[in-house]
PDB file of N, CA and C in Angstrom:
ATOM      1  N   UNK A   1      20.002  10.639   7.100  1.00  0.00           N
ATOM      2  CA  UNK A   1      21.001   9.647   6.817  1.00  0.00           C
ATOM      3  C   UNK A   1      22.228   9.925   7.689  1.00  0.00           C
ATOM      4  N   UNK A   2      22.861   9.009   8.204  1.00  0.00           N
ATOM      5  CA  UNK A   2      23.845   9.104   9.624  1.00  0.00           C
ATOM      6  C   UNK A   2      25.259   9.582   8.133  1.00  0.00           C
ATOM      7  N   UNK A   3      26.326   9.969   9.245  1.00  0.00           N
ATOM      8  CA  UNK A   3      27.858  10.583   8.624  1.00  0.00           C
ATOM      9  C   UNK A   3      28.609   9.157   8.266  1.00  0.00           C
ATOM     10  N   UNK A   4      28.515   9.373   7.148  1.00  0.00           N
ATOM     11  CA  UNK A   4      29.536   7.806   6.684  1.00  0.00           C
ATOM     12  C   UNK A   4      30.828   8.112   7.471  1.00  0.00           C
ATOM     13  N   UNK A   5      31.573   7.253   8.118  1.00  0.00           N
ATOM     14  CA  UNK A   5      33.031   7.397   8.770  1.00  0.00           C
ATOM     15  C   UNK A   5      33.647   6.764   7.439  1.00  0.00           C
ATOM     16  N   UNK A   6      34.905   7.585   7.351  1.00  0.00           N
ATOM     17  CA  UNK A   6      36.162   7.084   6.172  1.00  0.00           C
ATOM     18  C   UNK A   6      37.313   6.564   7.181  1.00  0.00           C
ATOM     19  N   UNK A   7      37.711   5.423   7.478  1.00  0.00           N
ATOM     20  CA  UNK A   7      38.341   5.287   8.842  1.00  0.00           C
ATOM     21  C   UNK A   7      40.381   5.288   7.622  1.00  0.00           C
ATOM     22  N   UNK A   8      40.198   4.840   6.652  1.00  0.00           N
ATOM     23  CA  UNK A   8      41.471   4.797   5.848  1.00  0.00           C
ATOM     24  C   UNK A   8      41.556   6.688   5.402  1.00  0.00           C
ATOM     25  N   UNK A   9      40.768   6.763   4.895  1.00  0.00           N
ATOM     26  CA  UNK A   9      40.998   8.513   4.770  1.00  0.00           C
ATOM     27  C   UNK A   9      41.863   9.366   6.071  1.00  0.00           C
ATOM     28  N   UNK A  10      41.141   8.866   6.980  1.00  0.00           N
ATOM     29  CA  UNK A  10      41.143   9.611   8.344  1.00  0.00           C
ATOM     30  C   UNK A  10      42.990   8.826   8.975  1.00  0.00           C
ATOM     31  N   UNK A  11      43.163   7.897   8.425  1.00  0.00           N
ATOM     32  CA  UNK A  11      44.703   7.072   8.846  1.00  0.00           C
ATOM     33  C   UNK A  11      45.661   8.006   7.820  1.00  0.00           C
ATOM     34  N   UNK A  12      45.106   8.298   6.633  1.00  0.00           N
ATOM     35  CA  UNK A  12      46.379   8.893   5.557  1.00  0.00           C
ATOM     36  C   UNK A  12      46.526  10.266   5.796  1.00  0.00           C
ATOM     37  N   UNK A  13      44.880  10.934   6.345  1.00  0.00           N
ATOM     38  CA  UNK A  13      45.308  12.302   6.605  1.00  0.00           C
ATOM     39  C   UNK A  13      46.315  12.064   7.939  1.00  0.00           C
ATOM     40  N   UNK A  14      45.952  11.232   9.130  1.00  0.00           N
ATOM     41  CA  UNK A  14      46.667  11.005  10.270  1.00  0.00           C
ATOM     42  C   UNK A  14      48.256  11.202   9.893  1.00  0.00           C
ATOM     43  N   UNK A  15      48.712  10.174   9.534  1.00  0.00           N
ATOM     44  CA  UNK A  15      49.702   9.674   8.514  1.00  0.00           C
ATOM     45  C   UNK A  15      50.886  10.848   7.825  1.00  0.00           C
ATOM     46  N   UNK A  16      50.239  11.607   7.324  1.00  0.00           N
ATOM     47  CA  UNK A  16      50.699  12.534   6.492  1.00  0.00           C
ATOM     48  C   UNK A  16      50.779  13.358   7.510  1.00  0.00           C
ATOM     49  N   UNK A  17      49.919  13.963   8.272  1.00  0.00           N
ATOM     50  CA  UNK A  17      50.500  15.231   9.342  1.00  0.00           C
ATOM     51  C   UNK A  17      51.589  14.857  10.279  1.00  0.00           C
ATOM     52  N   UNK A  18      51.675  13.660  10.390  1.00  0.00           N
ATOM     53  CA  UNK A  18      52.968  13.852  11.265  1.00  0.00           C
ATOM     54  C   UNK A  18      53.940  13.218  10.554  1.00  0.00           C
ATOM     55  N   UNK A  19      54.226  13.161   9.040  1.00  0.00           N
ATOM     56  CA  UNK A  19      55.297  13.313   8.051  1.00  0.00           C
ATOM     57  C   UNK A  19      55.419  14.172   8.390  1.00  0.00           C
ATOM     58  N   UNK A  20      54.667  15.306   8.158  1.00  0.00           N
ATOM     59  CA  UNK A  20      55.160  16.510   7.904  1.00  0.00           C
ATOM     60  C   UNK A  20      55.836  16.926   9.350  1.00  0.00           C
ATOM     61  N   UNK A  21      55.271  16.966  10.453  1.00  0.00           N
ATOM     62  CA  UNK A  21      55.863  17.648  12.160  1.00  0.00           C
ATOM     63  C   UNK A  21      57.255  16.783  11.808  1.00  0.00           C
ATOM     64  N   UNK A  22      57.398  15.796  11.716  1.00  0.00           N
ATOM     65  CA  UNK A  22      58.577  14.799  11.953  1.00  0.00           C
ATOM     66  C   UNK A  22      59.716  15.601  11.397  1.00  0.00           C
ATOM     67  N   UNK A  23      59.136  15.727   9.531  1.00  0.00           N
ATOM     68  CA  UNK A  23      60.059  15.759   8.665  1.00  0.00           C
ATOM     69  C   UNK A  23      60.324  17.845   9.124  1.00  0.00           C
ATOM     70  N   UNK A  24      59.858  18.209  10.158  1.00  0.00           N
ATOM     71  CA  UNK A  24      59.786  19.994  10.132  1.00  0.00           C
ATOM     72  C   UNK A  24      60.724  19.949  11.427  1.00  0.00           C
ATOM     73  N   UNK A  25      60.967  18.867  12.662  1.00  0.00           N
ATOM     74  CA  UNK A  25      61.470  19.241  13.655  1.00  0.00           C
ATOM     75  C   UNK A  25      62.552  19.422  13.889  1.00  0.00           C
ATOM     76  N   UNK A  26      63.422  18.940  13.088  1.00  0.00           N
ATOM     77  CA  UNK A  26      64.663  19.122  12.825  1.00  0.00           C
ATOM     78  C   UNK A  26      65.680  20.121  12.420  1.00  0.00           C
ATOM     79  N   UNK A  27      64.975  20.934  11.838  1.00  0.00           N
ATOM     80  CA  UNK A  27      65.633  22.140  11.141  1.00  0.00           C
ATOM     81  C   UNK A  27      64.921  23.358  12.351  1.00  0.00           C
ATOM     82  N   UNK A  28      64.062  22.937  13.357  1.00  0.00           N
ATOM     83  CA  UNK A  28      63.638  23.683  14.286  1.00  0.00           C
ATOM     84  C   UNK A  28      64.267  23.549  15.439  1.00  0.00           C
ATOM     85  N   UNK A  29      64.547  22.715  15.978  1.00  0.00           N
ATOM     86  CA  UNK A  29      65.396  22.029  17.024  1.00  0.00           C
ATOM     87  C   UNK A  29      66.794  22.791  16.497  1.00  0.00           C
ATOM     88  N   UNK A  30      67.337  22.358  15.401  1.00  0.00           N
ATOM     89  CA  UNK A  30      68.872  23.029  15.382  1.00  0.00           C
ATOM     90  C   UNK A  30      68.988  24.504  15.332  1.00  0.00           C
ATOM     91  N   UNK A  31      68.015  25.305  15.186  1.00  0.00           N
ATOM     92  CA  UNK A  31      68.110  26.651  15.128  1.00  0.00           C
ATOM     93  C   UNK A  31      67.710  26.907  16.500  1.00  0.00           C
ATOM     94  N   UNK A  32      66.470  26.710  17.235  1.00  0.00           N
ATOM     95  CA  UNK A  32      66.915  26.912  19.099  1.00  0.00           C
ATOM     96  C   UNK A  32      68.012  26.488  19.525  1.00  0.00           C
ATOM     97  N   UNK A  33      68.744  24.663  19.355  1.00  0.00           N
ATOM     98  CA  UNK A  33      69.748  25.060  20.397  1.00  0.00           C
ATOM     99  C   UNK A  33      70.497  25.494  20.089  1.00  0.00           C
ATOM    100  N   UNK A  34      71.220  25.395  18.469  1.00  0.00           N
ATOM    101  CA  UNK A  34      72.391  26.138  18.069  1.00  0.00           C
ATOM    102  C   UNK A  34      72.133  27.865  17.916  1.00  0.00           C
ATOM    103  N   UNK A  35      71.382  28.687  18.608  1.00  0.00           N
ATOM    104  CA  UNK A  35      71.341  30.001  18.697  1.00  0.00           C
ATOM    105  C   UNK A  35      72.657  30.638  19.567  1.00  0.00           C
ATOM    106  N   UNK A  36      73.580  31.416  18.585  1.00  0.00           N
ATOM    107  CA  UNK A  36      74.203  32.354  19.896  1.00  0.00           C
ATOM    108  C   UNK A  36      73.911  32.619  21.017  1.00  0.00           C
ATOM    109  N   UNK A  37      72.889  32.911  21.689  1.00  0.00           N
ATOM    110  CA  UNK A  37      72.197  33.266  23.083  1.00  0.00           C
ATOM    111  C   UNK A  37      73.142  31.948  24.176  1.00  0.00           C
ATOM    112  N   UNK A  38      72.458  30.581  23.660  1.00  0.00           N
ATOM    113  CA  UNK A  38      73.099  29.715  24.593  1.00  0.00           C
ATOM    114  C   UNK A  38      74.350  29.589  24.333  1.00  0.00           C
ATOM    115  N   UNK A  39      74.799  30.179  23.757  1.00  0.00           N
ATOM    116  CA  UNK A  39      76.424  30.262  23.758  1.00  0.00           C
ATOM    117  C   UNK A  39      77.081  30.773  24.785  1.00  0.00           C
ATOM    118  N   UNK A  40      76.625  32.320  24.715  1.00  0.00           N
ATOM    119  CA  UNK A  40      77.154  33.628  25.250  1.00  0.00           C
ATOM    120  C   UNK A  40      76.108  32.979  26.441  1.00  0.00           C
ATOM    121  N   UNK A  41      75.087  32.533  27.348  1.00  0.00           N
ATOM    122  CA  UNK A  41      74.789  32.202  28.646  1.00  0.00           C
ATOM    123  C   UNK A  41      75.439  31.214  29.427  1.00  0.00           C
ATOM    124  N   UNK A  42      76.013  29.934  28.422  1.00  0.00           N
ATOM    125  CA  UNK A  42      76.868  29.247  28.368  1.00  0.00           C
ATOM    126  C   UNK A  42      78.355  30.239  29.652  1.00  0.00           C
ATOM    127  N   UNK A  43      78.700  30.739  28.496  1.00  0.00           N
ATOM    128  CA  UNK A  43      79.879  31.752  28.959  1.00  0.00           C
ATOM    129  C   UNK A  43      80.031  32.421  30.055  1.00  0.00           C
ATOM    130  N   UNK A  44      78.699  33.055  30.454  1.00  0.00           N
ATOM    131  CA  UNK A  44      78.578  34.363  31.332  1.00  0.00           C
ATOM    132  C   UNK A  44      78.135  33.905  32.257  1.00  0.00           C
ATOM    133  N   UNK A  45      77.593  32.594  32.657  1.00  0.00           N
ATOM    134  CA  UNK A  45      77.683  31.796  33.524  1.00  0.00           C
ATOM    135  C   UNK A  45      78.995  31.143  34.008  1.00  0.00           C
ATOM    136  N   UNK A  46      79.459  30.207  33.192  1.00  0.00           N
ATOM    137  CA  UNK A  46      81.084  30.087  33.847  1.00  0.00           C
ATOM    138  C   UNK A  46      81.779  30.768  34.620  1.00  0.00           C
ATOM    139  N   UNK A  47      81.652  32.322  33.938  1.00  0.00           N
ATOM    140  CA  UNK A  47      82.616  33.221  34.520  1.00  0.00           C
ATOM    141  C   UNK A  47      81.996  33.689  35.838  1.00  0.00           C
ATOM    142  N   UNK A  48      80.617  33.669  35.929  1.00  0.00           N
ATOM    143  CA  UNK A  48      79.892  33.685  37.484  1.00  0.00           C
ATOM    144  C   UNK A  48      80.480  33.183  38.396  1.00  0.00           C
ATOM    145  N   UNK A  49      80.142  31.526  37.984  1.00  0.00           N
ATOM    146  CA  UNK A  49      81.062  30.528  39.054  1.00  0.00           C
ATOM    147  C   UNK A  49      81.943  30.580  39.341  1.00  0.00           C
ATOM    148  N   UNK A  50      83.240  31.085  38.492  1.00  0.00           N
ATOM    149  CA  UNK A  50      84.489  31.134  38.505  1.00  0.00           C
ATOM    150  C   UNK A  50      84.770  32.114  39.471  1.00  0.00           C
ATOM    151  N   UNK A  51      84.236  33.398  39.547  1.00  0.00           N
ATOM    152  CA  UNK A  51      84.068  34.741  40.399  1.00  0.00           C
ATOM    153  C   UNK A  51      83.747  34.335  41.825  1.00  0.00           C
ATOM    154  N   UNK A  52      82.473  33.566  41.518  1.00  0.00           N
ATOM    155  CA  UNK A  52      81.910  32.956  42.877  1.00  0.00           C
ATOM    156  C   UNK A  52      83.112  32.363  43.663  1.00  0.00           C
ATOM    157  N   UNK A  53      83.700  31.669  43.082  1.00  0.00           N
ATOM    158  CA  UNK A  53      84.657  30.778  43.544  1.00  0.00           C
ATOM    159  C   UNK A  53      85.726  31.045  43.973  1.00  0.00           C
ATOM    160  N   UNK A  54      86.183  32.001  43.144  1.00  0.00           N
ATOM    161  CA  UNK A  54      87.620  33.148  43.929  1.00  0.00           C
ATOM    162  C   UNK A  54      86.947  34.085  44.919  1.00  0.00           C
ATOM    163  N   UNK A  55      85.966  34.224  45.011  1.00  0.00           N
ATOM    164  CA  UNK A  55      85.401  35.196  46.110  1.00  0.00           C
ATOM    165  C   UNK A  55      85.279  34.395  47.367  1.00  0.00           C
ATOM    166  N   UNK A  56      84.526  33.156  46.834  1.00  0.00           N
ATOM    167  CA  UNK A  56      84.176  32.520  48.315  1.00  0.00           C
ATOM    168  C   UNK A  56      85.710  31.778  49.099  1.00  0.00           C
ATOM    169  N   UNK A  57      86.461  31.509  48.072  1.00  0.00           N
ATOM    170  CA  UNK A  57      88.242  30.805  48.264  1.00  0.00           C
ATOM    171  C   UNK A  57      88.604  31.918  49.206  1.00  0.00           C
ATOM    172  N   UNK A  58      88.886  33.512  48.400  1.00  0.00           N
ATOM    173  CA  UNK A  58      89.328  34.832  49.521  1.00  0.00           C
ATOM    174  C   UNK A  58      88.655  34.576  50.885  1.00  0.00           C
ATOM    175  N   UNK A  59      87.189  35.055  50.954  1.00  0.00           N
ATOM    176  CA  UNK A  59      86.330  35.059  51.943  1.00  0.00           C
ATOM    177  C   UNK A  59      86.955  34.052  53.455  1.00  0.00           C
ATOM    178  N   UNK A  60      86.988  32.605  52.445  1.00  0.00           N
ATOM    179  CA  UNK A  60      87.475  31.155  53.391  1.00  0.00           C
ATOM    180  C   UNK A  60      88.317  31.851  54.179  1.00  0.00           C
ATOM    181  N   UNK A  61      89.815  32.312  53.348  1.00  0.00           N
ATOM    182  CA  UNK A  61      90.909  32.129  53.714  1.00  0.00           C
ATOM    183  C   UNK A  61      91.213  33.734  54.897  1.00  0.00           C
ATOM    184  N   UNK A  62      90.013  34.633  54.252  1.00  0.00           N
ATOM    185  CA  UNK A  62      90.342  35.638  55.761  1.00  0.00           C
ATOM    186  C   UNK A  62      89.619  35.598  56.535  1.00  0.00           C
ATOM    187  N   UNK A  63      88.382  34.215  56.637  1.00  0.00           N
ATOM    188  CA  UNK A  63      87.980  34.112  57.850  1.00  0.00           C
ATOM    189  C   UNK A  63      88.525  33.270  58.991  1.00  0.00           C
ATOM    190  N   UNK A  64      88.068  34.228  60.307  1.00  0.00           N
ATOM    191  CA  UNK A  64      89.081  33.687  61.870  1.00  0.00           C
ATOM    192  C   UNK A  64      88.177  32.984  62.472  1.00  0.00           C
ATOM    193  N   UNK A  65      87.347  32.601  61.871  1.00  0.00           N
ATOM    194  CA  UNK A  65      86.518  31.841  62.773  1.00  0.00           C
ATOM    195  C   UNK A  65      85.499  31.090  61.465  1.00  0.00           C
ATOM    196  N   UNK A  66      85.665  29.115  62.009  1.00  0.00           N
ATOM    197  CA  UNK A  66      85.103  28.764  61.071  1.00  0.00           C
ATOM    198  C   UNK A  66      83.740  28.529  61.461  1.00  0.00           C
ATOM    199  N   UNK A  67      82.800  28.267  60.407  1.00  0.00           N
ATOM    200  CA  UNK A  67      81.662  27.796  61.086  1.00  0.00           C
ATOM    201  C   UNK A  67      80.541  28.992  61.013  1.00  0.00           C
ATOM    202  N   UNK A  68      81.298  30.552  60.730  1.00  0.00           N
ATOM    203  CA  UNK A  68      80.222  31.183  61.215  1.00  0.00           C
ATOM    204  C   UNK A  68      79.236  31.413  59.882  1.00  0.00           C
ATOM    205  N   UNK A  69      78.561  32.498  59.722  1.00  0.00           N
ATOM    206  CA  UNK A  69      77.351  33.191  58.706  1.00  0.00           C
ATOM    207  C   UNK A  69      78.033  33.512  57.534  1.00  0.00           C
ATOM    208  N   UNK A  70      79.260  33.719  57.513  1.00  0.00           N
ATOM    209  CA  UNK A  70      79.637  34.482  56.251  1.00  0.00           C
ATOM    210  C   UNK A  70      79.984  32.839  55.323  1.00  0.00           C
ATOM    211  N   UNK A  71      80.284  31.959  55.845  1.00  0.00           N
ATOM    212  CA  UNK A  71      80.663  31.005  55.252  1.00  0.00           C
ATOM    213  C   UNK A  71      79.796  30.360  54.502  1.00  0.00           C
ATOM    214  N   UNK A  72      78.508  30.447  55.140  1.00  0.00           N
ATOM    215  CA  UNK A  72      77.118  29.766  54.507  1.00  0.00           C
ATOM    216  C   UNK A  72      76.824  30.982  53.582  1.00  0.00           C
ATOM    217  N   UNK A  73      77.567  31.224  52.594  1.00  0.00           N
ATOM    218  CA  UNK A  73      77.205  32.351  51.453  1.00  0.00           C
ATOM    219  C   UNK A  73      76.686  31.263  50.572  1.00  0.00           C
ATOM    220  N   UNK A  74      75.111  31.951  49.758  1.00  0.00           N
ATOM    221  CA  UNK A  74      74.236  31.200  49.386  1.00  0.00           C
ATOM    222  C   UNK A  74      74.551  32.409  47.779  1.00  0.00           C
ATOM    223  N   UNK A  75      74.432  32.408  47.300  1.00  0.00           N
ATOM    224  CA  UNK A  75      74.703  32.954  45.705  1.00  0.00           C
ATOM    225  C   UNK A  75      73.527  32.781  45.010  1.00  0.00           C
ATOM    226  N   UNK A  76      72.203  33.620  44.698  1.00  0.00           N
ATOM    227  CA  UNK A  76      71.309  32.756  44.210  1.00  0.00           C
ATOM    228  C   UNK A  76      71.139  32.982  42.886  1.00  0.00           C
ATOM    229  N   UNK A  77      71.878  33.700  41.968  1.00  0.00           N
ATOM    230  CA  UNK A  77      71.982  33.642  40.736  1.00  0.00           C
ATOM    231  C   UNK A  77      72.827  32.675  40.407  1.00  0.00           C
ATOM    232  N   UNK A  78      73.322  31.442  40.990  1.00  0.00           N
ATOM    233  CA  UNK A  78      73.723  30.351  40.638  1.00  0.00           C
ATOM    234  C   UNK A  78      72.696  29.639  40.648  1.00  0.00           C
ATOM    235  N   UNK A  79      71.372  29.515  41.307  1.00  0.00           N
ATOM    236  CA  UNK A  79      70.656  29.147  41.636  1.00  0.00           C
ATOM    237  C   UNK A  79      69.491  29.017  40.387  1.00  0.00           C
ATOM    238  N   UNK A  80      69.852  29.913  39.385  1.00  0.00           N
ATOM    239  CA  UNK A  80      68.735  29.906  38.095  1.00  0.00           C
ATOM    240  C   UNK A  80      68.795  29.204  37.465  1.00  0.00           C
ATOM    241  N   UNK A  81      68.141  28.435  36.866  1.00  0.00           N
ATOM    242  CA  UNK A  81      67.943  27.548  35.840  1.00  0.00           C
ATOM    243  C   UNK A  81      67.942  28.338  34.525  1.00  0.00           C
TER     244      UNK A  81
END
């Protein structure tokens, strides 16, 4: 005898599991992004750039010649995602 298909069974179990993911993602989502971590990377990044930026401003201003190698300073921990 062939497998009876329940095609309404198979819609409520459907149905119901992603109540549940829906009604679960939320309280999961706010605890990754609101974690301290992206706070403090947040931070310690800024202050990178900021460094970067007074370094490469100095650098500009005591170089005698424009145009050359030191100017094309490439930073590649700005570079991380």
């Amino acid at each position: 005898m062939p497998h009876r298909t329940r095609p309404m069974t198979a819609l409520l179990v459907f149905t119901g599991v992603n109540v549940i993911l829906v009604s679960t993602i939320t309280p999961v989502y706010d605890f990754v992004c609101f974690l301290p971590y992206w706070e403090r990377r947040r931070e310690r990044r800024r202050q990178e750039r900021q460094a970067d930026a007074i370094t490469k401003a100095v650098s500009h201003d005591n170089a005698s010649v424009t145009g050359t190698i030191s100017d094309i300073n490439v930073n590649w921990k700005s570079l991380e995602i």
